[in-house]
PDB file of N, CA and C in Angstrom:
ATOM      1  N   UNK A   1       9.619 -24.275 -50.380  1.00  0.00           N
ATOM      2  CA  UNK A   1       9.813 -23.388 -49.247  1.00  0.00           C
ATOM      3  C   UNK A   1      11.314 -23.303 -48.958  1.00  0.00           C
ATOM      4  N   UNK A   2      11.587 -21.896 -48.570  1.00  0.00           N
ATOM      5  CA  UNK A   2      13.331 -22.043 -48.697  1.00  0.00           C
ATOM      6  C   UNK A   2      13.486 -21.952 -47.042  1.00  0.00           C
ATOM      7  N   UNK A   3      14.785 -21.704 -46.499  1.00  0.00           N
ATOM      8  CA  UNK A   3      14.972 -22.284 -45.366  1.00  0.00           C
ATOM      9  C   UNK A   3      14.770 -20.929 -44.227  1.00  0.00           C
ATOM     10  N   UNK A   4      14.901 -20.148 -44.701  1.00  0.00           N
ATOM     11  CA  UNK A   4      14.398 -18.968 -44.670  1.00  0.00           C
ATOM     12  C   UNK A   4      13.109 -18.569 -44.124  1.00  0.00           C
ATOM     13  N   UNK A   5      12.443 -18.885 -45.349  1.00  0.00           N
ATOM     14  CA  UNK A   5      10.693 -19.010 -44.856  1.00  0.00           C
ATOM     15  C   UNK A   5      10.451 -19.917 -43.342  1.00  0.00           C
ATOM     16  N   UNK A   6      10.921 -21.493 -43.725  1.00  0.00           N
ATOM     17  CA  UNK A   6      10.803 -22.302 -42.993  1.00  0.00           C
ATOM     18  C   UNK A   6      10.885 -21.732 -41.295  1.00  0.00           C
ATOM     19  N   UNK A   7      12.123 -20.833 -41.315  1.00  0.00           N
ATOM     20  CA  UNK A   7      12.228 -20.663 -39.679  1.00  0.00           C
ATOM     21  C   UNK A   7      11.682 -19.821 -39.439  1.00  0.00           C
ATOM     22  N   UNK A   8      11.435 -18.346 -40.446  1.00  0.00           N
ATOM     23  CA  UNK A   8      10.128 -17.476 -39.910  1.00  0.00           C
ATOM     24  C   UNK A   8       9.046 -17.473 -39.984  1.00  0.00           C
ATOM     25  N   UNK A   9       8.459 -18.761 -40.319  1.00  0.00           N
ATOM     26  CA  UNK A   9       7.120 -19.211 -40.133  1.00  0.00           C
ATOM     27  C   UNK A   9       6.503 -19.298 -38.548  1.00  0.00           C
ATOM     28  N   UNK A  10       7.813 -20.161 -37.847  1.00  0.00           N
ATOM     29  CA  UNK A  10       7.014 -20.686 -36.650  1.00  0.00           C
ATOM     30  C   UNK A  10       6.823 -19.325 -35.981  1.00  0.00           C
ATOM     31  N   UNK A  11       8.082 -18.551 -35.848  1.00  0.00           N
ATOM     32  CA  UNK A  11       8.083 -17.319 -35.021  1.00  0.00           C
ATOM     33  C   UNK A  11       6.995 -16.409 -35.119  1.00  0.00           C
ATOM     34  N   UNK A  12       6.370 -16.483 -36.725  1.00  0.00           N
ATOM     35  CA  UNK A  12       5.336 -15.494 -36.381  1.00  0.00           C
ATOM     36  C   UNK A  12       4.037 -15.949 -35.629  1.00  0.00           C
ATOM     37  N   UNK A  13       3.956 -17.358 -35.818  1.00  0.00           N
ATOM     38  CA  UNK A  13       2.864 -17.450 -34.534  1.00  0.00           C
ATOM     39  C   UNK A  13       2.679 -17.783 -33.597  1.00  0.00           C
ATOM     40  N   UNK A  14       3.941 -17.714 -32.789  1.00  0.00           N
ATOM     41  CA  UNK A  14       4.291 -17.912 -31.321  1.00  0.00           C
ATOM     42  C   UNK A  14       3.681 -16.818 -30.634  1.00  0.00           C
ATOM     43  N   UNK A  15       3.335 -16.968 -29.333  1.00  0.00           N
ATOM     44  CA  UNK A  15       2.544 -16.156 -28.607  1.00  0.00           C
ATOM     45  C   UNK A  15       3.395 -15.400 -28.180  1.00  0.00           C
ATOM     46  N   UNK A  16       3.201 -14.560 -27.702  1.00  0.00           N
ATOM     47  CA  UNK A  16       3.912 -13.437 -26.761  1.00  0.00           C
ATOM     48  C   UNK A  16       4.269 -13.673 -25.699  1.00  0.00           C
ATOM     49  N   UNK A  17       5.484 -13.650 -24.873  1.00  0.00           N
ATOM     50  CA  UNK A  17       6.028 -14.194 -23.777  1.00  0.00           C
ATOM     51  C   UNK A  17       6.316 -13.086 -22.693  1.00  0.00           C
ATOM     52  N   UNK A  18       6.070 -11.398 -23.574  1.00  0.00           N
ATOM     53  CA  UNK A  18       6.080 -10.422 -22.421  1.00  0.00           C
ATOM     54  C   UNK A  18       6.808  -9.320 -23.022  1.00  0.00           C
ATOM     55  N   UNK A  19       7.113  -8.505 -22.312  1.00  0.00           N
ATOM     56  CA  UNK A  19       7.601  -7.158 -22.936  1.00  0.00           C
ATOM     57  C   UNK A  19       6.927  -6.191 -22.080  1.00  0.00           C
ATOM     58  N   UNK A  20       7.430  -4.705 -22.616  1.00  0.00           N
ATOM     59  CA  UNK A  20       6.736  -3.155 -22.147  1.00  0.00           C
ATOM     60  C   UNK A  20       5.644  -3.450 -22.779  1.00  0.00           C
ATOM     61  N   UNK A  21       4.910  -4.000 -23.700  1.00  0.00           N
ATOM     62  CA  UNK A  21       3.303  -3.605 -23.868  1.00  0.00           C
ATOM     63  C   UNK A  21       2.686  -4.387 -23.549  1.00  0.00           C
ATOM     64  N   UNK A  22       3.062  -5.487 -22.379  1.00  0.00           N
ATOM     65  CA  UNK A  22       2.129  -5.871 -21.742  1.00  0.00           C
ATOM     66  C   UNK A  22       1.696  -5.259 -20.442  1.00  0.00           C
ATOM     67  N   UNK A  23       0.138  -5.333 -19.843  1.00  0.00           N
ATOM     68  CA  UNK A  23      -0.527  -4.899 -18.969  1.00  0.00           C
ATOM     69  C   UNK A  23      -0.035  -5.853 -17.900  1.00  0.00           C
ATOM     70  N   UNK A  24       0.019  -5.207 -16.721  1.00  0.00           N
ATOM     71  CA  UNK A  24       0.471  -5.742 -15.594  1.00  0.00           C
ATOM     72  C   UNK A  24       0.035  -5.329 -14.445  1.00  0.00           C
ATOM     73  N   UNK A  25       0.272  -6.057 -13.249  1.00  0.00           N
ATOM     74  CA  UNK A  25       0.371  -5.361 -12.015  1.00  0.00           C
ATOM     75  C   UNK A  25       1.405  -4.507 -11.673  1.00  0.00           C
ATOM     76  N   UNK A  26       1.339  -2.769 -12.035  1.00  0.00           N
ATOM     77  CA  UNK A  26       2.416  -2.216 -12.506  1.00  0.00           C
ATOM     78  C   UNK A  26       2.842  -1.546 -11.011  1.00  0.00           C
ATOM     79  N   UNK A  27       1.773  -1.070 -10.131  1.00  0.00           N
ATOM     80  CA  UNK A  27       2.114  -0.520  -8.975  1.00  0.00           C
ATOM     81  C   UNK A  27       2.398  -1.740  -8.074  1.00  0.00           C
ATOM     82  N   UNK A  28       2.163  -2.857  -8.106  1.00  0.00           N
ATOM     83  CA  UNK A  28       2.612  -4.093  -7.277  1.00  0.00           C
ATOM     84  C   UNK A  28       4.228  -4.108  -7.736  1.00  0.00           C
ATOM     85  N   UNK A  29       4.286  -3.757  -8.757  1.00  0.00           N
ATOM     86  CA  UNK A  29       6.055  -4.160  -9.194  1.00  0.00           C
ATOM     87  C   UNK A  29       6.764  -2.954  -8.697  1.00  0.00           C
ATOM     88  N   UNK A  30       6.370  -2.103  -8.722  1.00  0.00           N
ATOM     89  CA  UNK A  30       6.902  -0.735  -8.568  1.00  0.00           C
ATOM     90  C   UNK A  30       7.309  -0.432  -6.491  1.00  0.00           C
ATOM     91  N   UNK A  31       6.588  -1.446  -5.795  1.00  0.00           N
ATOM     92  CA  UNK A  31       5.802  -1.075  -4.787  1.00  0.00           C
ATOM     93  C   UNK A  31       7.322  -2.186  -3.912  1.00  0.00           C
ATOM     94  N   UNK A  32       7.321  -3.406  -4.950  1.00  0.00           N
ATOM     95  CA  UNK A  32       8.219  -4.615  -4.852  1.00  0.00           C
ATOM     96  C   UNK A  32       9.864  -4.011  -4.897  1.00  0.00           C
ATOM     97  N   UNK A  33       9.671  -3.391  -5.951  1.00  0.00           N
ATOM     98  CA  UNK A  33      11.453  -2.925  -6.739  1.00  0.00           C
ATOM     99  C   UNK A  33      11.655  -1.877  -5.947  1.00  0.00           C
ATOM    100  N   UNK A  34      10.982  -0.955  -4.919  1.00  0.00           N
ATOM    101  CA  UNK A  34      11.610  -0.108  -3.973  1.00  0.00           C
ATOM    102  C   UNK A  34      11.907  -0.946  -2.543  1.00  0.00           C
ATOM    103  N   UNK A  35      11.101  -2.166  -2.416  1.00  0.00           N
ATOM    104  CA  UNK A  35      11.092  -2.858  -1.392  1.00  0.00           C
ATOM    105  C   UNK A  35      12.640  -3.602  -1.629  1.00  0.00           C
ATOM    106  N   UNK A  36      12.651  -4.179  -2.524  1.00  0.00           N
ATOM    107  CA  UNK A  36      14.241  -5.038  -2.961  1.00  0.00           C
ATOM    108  C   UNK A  36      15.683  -3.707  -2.331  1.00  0.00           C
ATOM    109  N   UNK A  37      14.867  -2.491  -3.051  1.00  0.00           N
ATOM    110  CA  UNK A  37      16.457  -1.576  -2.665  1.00  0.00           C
ATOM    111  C   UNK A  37      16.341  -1.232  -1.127  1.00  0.00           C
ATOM    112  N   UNK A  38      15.470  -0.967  -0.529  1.00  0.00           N
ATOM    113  CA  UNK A  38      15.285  -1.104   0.844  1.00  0.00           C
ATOM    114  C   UNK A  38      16.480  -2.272   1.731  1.00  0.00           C
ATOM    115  N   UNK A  39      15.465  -3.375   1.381  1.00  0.00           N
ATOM    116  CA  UNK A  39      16.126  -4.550   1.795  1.00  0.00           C
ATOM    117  C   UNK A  39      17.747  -4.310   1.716  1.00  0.00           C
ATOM    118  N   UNK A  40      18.200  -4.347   0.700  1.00  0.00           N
ATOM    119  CA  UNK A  40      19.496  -4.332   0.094  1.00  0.00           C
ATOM    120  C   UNK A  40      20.268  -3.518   0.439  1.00  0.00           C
ATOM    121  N   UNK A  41      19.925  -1.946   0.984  1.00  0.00           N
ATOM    122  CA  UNK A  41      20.717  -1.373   1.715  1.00  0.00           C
ATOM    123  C   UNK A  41      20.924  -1.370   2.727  1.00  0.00           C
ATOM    124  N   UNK A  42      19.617  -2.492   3.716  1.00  0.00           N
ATOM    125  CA  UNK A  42      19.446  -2.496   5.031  1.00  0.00           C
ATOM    126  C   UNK A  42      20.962  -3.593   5.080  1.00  0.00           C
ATOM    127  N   UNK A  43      21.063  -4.613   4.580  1.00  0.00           N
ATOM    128  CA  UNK A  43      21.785  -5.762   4.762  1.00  0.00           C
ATOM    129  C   UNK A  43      23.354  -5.502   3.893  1.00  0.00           C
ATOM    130  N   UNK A  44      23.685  -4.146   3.397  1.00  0.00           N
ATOM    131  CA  UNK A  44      24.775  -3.310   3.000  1.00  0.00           C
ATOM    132  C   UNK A  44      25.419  -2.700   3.802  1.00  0.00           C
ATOM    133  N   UNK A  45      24.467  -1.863   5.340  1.00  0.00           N
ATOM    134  CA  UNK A  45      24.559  -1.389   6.263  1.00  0.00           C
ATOM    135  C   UNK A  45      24.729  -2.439   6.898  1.00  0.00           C
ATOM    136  N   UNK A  46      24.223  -2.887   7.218  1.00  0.00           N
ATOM    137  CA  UNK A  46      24.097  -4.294   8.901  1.00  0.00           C
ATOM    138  C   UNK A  46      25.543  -5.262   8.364  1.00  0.00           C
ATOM    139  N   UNK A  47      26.015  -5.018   7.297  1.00  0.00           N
ATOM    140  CA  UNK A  47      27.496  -5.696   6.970  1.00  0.00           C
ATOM    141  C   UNK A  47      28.295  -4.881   7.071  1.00  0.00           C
ATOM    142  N   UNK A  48      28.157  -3.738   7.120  1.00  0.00           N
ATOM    143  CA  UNK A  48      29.638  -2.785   7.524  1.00  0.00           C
ATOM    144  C   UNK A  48      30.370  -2.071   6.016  1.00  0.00           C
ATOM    145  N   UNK A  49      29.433  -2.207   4.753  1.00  0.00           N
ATOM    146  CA  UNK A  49      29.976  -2.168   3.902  1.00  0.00           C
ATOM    147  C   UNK A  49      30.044  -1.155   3.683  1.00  0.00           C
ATOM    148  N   UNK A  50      28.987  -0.039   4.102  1.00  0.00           N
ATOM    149  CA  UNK A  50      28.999   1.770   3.934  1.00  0.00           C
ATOM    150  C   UNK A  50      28.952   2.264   5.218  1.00  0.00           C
TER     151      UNK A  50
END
């Protein structure tokens, strides 16, 4: 076995840790990531920064 093989062995059967084709709670994230810019401009404003 060359060294080669050796390290793309393990990788191919490591599980999947995530990405775009995983299924998700997609409107919970979506619902979250307008809530974050909310937040963020509230405490942009309330500092005097705009």
């Amino acid at each position: 076995m060359t060294t080669a093989a050796a390290v793309a062995a393990p990788a191919a059967s490591r599980a999947r840790t995530g990405g775009p084709k995983d299924d998700g709670p997609q409107l919970f994230e979506h619902i979250m990531g307008w809530v974050l810019v909310v937040v963020f401009a509230m405490l942009v404003t309330r500092a005097g920064l705009f």
